[in-house]
Protein backbone atom coordinates (compact mmCIF):
# COMPACT_ATOMS: atom_id res chain seq x y z
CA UNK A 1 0.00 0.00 0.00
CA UNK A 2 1.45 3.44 -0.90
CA UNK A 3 2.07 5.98 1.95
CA UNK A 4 -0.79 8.12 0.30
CA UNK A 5 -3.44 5.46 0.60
CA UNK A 6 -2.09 5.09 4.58
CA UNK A 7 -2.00 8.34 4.87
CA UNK A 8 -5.83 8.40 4.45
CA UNK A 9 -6.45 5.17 5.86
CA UNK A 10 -5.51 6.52 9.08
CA UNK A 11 -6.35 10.10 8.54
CA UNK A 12 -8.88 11.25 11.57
CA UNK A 13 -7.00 9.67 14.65
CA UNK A 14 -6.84 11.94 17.05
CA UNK A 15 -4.44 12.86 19.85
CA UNK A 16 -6.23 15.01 21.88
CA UNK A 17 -10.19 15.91 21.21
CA UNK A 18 -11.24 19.36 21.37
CA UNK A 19 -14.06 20.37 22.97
CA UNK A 20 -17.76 20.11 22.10
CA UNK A 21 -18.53 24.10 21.14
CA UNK A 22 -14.82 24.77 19.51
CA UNK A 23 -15.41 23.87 16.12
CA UNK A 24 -12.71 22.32 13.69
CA UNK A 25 -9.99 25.07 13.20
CA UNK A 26 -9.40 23.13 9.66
CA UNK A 27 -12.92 22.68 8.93
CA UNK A 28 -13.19 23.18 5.41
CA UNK A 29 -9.52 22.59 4.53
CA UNK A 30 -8.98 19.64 2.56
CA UNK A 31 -5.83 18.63 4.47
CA UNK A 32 -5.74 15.03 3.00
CA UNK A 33 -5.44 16.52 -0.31
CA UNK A 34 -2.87 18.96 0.64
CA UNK A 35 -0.77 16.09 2.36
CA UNK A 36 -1.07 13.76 -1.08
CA UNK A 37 -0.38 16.39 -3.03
CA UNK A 38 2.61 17.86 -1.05
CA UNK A 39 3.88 13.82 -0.48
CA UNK A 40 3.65 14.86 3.46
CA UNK A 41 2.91 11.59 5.25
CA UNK A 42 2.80 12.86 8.66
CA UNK A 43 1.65 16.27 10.33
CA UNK A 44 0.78 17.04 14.25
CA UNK A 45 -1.17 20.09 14.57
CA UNK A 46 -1.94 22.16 18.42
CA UNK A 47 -3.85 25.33 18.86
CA UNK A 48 -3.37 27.74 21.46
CA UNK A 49 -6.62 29.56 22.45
CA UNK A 50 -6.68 32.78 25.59
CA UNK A 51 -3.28 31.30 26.86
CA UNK A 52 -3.98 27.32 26.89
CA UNK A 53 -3.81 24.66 24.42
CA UNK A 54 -7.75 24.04 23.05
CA UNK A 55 -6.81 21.45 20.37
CA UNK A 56 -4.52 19.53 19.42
CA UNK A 57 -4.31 16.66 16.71
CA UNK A 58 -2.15 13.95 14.43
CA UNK A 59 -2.97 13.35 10.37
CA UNK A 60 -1.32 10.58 8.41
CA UNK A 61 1.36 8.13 9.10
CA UNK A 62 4.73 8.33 11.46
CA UNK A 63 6.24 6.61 8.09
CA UNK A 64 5.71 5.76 4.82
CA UNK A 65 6.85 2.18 5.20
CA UNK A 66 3.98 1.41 7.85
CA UNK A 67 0.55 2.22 9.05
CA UNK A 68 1.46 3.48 12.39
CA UNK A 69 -0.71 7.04 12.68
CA UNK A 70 0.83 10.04 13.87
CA UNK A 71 -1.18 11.33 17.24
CA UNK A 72 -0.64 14.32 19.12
CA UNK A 73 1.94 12.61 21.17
CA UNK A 74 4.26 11.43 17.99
CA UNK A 75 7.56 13.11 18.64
CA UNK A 76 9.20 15.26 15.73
CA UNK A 77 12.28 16.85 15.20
CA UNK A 78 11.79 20.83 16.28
CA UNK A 79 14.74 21.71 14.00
CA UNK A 80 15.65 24.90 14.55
CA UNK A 81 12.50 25.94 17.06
CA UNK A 82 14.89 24.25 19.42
CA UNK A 83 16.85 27.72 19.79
CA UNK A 84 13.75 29.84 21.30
CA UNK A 85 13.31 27.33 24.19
CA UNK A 86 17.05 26.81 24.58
CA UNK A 87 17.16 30.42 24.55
CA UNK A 88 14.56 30.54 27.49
CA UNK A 89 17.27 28.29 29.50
CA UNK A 90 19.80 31.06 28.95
CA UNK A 91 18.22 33.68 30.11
CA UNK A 92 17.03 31.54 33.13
CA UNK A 93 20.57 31.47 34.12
CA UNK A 94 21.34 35.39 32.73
CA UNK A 95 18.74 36.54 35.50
CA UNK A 96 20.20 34.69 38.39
CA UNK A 97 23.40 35.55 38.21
CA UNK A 98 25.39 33.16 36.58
CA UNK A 99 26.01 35.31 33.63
CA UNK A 100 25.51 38.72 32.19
CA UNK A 101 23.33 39.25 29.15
CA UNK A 102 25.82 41.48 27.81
CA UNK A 103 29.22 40.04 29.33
CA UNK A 104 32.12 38.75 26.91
CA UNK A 105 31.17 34.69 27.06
CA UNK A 106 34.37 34.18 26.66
CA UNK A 107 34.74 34.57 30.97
CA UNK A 108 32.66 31.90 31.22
CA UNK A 109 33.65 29.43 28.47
CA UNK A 110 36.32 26.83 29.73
CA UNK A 111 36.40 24.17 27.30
CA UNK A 112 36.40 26.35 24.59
CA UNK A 113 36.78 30.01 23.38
CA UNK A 114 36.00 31.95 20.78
CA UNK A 115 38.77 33.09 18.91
CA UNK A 116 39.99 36.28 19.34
CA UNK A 117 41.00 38.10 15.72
CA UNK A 118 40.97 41.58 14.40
CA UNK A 119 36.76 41.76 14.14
CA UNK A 120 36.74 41.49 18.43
CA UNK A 121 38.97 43.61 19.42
CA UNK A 122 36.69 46.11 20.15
CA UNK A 123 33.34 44.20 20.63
CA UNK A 124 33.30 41.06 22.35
CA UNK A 125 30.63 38.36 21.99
CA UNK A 126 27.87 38.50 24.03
CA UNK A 127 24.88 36.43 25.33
CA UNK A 128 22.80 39.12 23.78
CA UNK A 129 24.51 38.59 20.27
CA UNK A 130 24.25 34.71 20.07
CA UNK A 131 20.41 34.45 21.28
CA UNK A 132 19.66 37.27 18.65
CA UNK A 133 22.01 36.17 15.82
CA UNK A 134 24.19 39.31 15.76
CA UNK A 135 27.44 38.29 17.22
CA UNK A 136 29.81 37.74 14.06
CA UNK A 137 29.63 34.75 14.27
CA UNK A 138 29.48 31.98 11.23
CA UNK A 139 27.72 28.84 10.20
CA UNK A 140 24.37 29.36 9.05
CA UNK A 141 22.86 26.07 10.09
CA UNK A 142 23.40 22.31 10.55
CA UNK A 143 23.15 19.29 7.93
CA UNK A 144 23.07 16.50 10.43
CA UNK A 145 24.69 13.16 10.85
CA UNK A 146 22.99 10.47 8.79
CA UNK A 147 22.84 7.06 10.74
CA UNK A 148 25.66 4.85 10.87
CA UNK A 149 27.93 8.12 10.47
CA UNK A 150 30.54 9.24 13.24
CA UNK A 151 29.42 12.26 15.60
CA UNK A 152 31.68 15.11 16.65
CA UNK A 153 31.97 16.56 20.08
CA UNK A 154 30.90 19.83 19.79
CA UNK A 155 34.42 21.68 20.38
CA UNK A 156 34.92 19.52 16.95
CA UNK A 157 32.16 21.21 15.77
CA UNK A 158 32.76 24.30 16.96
CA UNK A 159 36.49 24.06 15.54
CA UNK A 160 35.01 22.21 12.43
CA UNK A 161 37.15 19.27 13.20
CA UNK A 162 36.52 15.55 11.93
CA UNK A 163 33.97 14.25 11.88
CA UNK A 164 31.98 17.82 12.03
CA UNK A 165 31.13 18.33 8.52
CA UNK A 166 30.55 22.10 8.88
CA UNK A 167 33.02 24.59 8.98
CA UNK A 168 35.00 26.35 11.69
CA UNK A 169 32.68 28.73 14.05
CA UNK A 170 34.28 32.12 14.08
CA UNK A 171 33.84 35.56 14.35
CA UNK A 172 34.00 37.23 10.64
CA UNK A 173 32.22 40.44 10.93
CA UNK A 174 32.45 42.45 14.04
CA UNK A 175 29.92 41.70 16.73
CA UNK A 176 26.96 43.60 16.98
CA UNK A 177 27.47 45.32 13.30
CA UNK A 178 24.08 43.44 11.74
CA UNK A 179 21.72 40.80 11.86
CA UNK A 180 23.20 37.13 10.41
CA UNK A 181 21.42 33.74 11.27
CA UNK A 182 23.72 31.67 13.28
CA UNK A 183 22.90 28.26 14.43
CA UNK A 184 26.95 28.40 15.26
CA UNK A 185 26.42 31.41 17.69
CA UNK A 186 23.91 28.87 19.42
CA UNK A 187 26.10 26.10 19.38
CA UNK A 188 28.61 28.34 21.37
CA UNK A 189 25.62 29.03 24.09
CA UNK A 190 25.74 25.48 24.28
CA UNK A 191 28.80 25.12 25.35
CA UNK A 192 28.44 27.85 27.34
CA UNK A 193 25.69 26.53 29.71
CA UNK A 194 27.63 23.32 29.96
CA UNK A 195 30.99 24.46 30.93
CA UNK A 196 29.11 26.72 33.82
CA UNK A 197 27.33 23.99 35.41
CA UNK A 198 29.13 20.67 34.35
CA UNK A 199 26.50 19.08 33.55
CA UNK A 200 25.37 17.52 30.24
CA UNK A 201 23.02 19.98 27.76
CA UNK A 202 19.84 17.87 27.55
CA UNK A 203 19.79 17.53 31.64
CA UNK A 204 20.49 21.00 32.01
CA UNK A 205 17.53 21.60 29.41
CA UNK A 206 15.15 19.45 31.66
CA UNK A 207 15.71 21.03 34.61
CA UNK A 208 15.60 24.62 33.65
CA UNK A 209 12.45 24.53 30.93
CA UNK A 210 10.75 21.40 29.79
CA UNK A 211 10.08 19.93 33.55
CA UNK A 212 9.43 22.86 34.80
CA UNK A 213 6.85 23.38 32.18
CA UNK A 214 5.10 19.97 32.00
CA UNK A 215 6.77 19.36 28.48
CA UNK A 216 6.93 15.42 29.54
CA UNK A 217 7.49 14.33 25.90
CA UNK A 218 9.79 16.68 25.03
CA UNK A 219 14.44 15.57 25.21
CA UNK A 220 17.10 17.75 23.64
CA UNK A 221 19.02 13.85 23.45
CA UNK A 222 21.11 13.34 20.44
CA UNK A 223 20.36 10.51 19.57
CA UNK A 224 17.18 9.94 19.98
CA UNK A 225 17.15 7.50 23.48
CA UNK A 226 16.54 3.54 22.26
CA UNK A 227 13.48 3.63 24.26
CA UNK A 228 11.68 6.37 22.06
CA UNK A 229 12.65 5.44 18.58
CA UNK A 230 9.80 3.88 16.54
CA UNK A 231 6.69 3.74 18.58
CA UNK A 232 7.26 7.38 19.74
CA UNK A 233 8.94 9.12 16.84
CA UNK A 234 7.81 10.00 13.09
CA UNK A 235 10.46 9.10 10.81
CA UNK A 236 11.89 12.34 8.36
CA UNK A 237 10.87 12.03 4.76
CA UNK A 238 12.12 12.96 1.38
CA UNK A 239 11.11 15.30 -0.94
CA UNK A 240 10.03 12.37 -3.16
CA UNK A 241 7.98 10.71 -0.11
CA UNK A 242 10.45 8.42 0.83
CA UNK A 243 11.80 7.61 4.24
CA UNK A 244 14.98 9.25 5.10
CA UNK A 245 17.36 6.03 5.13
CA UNK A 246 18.41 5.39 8.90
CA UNK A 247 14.82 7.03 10.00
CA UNK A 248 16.52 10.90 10.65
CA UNK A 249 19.65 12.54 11.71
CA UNK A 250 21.42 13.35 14.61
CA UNK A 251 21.63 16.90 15.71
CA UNK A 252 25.07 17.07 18.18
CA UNK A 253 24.15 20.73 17.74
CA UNK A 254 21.56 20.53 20.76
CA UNK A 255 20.44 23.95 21.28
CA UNK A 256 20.80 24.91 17.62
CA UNK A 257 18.99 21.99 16.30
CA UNK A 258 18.39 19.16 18.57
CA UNK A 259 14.87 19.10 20.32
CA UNK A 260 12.45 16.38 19.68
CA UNK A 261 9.44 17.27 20.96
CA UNK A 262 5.37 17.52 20.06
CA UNK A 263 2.97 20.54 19.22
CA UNK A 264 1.53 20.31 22.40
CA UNK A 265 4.71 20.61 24.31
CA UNK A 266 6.00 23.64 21.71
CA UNK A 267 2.55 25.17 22.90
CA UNK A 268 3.59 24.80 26.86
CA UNK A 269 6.50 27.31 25.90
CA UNK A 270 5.14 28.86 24.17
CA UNK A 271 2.39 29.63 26.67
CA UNK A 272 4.75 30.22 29.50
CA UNK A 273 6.04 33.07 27.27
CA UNK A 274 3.02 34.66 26.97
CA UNK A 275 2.37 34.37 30.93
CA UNK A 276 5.64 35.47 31.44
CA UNK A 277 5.43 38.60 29.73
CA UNK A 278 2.34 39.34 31.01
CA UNK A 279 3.32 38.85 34.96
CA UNK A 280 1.13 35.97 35.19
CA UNK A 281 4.23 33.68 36.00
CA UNK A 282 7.45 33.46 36.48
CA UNK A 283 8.30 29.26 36.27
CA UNK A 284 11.47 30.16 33.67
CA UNK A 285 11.71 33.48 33.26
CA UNK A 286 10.45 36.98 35.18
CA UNK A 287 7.98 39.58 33.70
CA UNK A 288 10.90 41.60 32.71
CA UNK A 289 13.54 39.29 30.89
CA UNK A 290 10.61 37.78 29.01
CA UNK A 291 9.91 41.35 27.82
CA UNK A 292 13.60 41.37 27.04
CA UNK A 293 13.27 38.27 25.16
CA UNK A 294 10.54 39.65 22.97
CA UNK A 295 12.01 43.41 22.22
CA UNK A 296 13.81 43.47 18.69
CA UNK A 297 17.53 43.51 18.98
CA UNK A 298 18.52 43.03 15.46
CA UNK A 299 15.82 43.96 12.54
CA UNK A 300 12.92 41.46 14.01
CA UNK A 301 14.50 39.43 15.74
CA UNK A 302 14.49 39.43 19.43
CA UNK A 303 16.54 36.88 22.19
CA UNK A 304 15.59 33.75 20.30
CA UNK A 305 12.92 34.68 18.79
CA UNK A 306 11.41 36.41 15.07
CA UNK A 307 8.96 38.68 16.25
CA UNK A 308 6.14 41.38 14.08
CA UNK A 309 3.04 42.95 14.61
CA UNK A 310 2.25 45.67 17.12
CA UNK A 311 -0.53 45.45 19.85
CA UNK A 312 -2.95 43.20 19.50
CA UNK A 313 -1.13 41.67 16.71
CA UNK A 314 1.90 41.50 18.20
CA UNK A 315 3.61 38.19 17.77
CA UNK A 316 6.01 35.71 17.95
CA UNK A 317 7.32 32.86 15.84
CA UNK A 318 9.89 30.59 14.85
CA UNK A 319 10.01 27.94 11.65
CA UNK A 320 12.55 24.63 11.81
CA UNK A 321 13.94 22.85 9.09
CA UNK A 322 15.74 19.77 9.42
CA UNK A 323 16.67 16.56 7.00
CA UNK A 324 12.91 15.21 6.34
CA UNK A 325 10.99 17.77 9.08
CA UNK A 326 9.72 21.05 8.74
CA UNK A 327 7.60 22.87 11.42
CA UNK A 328 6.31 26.44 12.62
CA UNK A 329 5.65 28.34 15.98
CA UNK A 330 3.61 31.23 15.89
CA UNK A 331 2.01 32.65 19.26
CA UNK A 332 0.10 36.23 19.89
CA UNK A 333 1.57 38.60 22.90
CA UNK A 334 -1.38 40.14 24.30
CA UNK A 335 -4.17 38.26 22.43
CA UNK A 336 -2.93 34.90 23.77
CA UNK A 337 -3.27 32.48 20.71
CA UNK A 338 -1.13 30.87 18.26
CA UNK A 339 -0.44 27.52 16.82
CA UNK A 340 2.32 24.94 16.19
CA UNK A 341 2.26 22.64 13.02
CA UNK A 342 5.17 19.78 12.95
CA UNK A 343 5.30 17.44 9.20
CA UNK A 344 7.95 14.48 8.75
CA UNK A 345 8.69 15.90 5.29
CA UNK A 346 11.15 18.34 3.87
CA UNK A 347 7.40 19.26 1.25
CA UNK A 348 5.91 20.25 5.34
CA UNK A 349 6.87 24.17 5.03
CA UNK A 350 4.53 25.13 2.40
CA UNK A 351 2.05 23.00 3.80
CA UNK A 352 2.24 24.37 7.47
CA UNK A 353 2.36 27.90 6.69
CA UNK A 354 -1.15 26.74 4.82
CA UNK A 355 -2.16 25.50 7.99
CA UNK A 356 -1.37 28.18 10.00
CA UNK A 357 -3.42 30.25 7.24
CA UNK A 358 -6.31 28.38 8.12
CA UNK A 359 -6.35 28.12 11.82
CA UNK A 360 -5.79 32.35 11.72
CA UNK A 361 -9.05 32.66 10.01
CA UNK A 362 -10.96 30.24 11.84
CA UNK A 363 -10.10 31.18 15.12
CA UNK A 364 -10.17 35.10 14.13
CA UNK A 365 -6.66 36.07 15.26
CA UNK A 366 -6.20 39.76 15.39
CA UNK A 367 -4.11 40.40 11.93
């Protein structure tokens, strides 16, 4: 049986069931169609309603090569909407002490430092400048380690030493000058929380965010844990439809790239954010560094975040592409909503950004 013909077979399972008066936010979107069309087998959907997840749903099949439905507790790859809730972790630490938001990391880095050349003499690199991408600093993103293939540590990576197959992390253009996407800059955060508290990244990122804010399906683990492969995980897809060979691949870059998580879970930070920046809570961050985190630093981008709109369209958001996933964050400020759509398939970003479309509409969000 082809994927497509699973894909329907298995179409309405649910995760979680809204409630009886909130009608279907894709009511009247012919997502089946979209999915054939797009060769998306997979796609987990939750919607964020006056601060609290109202719905929240699977479509389709975990993989191609079996039957297995996604539900609203199939795990994904975030991608690159792993640096907003890493970022959170940051600043967690930034606003006790342990580091200043604008302090040379390079005080605080033992394991590793950033090089020193002609470009920071001047301007060192900051907190501030890797959580809002205008440090200097190189490497756009990360390609991943396909399975079977040997990881680097991340000093490797960060030095672009075998077996990292990206280049060198360094400081090119001096910091603070402009606005330049860096998943490098977050790899350096990593390494940054880690050689303050000795203590492995994914721990560190369950203590400070996802326990504290109930995001129980949620690991920054590279790899994946044996015990949540398969049953728990959808496997990334080709553009062509076809299964990634060795199911996905593994993101050493943790905090750049490394979160496998859920909609639902995406929406409990997403949440918190929201509270947080209103003063209704302070679990991660206060009232004022979640302000912080949302004020534009560098053209729209705040600490960790892409942010637009003013008032009651003010907003959030954050897309993630990795081998065979593709997903996107949006959440409102003041109004409280948003959404979070995760696809195994590098075909999902077209087809999420159409979701997103629809859920806006249906749900009347303020732009």
């Amino acid at each position: 049986m082809s994927w497509t013909r699973r894909a329907l077979c298995f179409f309405l399972l649910a995760g979680l069931a809204w409630p009886a008066d909130l009608p279907d936010p894709l009511a009247g979107f012919d997502l089946a169609a979209r999915m054939r069309e797009l060769k998306v087998p997979g796609v987990s959907v939750a919607v964020i309603d006056n601060g609290a997840i109202v719905w929240a749903r699977g479509y389709g099949v975990k993989t191609a090569a079996s039957p297995e439905p996604v539900t609203a507790e199939t795990l994904f790859q975030a991608a690159s909407i792993s640096k907003p809730v890493a970022a959170m972790a940051a600043l967690h630490m930034a606003q006790h002490g342990n580091f200043g938001l604008d302090e040379e990391v390079n005080r605080h880095l033992k394991t590793w430092k950033v090089p020193e050349n002609e470009f920071t003499r001047d301007k060192k690199v900051t907190l501030r400048g890797l959580l809002s991408h205008s440090a200097g600093l190189t490497v756009h993103g990360f390609p991943g380690y396909a399975a079977g293939a040997g990881l680097p540590s991340v000093v490797q990576i960060l030095d672009g030493l075998p077996p990292a197959n990206t280049k060198p992390v360094r400081v090119d253009i001096a910091p603070g000058a402009e606005w330049r996407y860096s998943g490098g800059g977050y790899t350096v955060m990593q390494q940054l929380l880690v050689d303050r508290f000795g203590a492995p990244f994914p721990e560190l990122m369950r203590r400070i965010v996802l326990a504290r804010l109930g995001m129980s399906h949620s690991t920054y683990q590279q790899p994946l844990p044996a015990g949540q492969t398969g049953a728990a995980a959808a496997a990334a897809h080709q553009a062509d439809g076809n299964p990634l060979p060795g199911q996905w691949h593994t993101y050493p870059e943790m905090a750049a790239a490394g979160l496998w998580t859920t909609p639902s879970d995406l929406a409990r930070f997403a949440i918190e954010l929201q509270k947080s920046w209103a003063g209704q809570s302070e679990r991660v961050i206060s009232r004022s560094m979640a302000r912080e985190m949302v004020t534009r630093q560098k053209e729209n981008y705040g600490l960790g975040v892409a942010l637009a709109g003013q008032g009651r369209s003010a907003r959030f958001s954050h897309g993630g592409s990795n081998a065979g996933f593709r997903c996107f964050l949006v959440a409102y400020l003041e109004a409280a909503h948003g959404a979070v759509v995760m696809t195994n398939s590098d075909n999902g970003s077209r087809l999420a950004s159409e979701v997103v479309g629809v859920i806006a509409r249906s749900r009347h969000w303020p732009d």
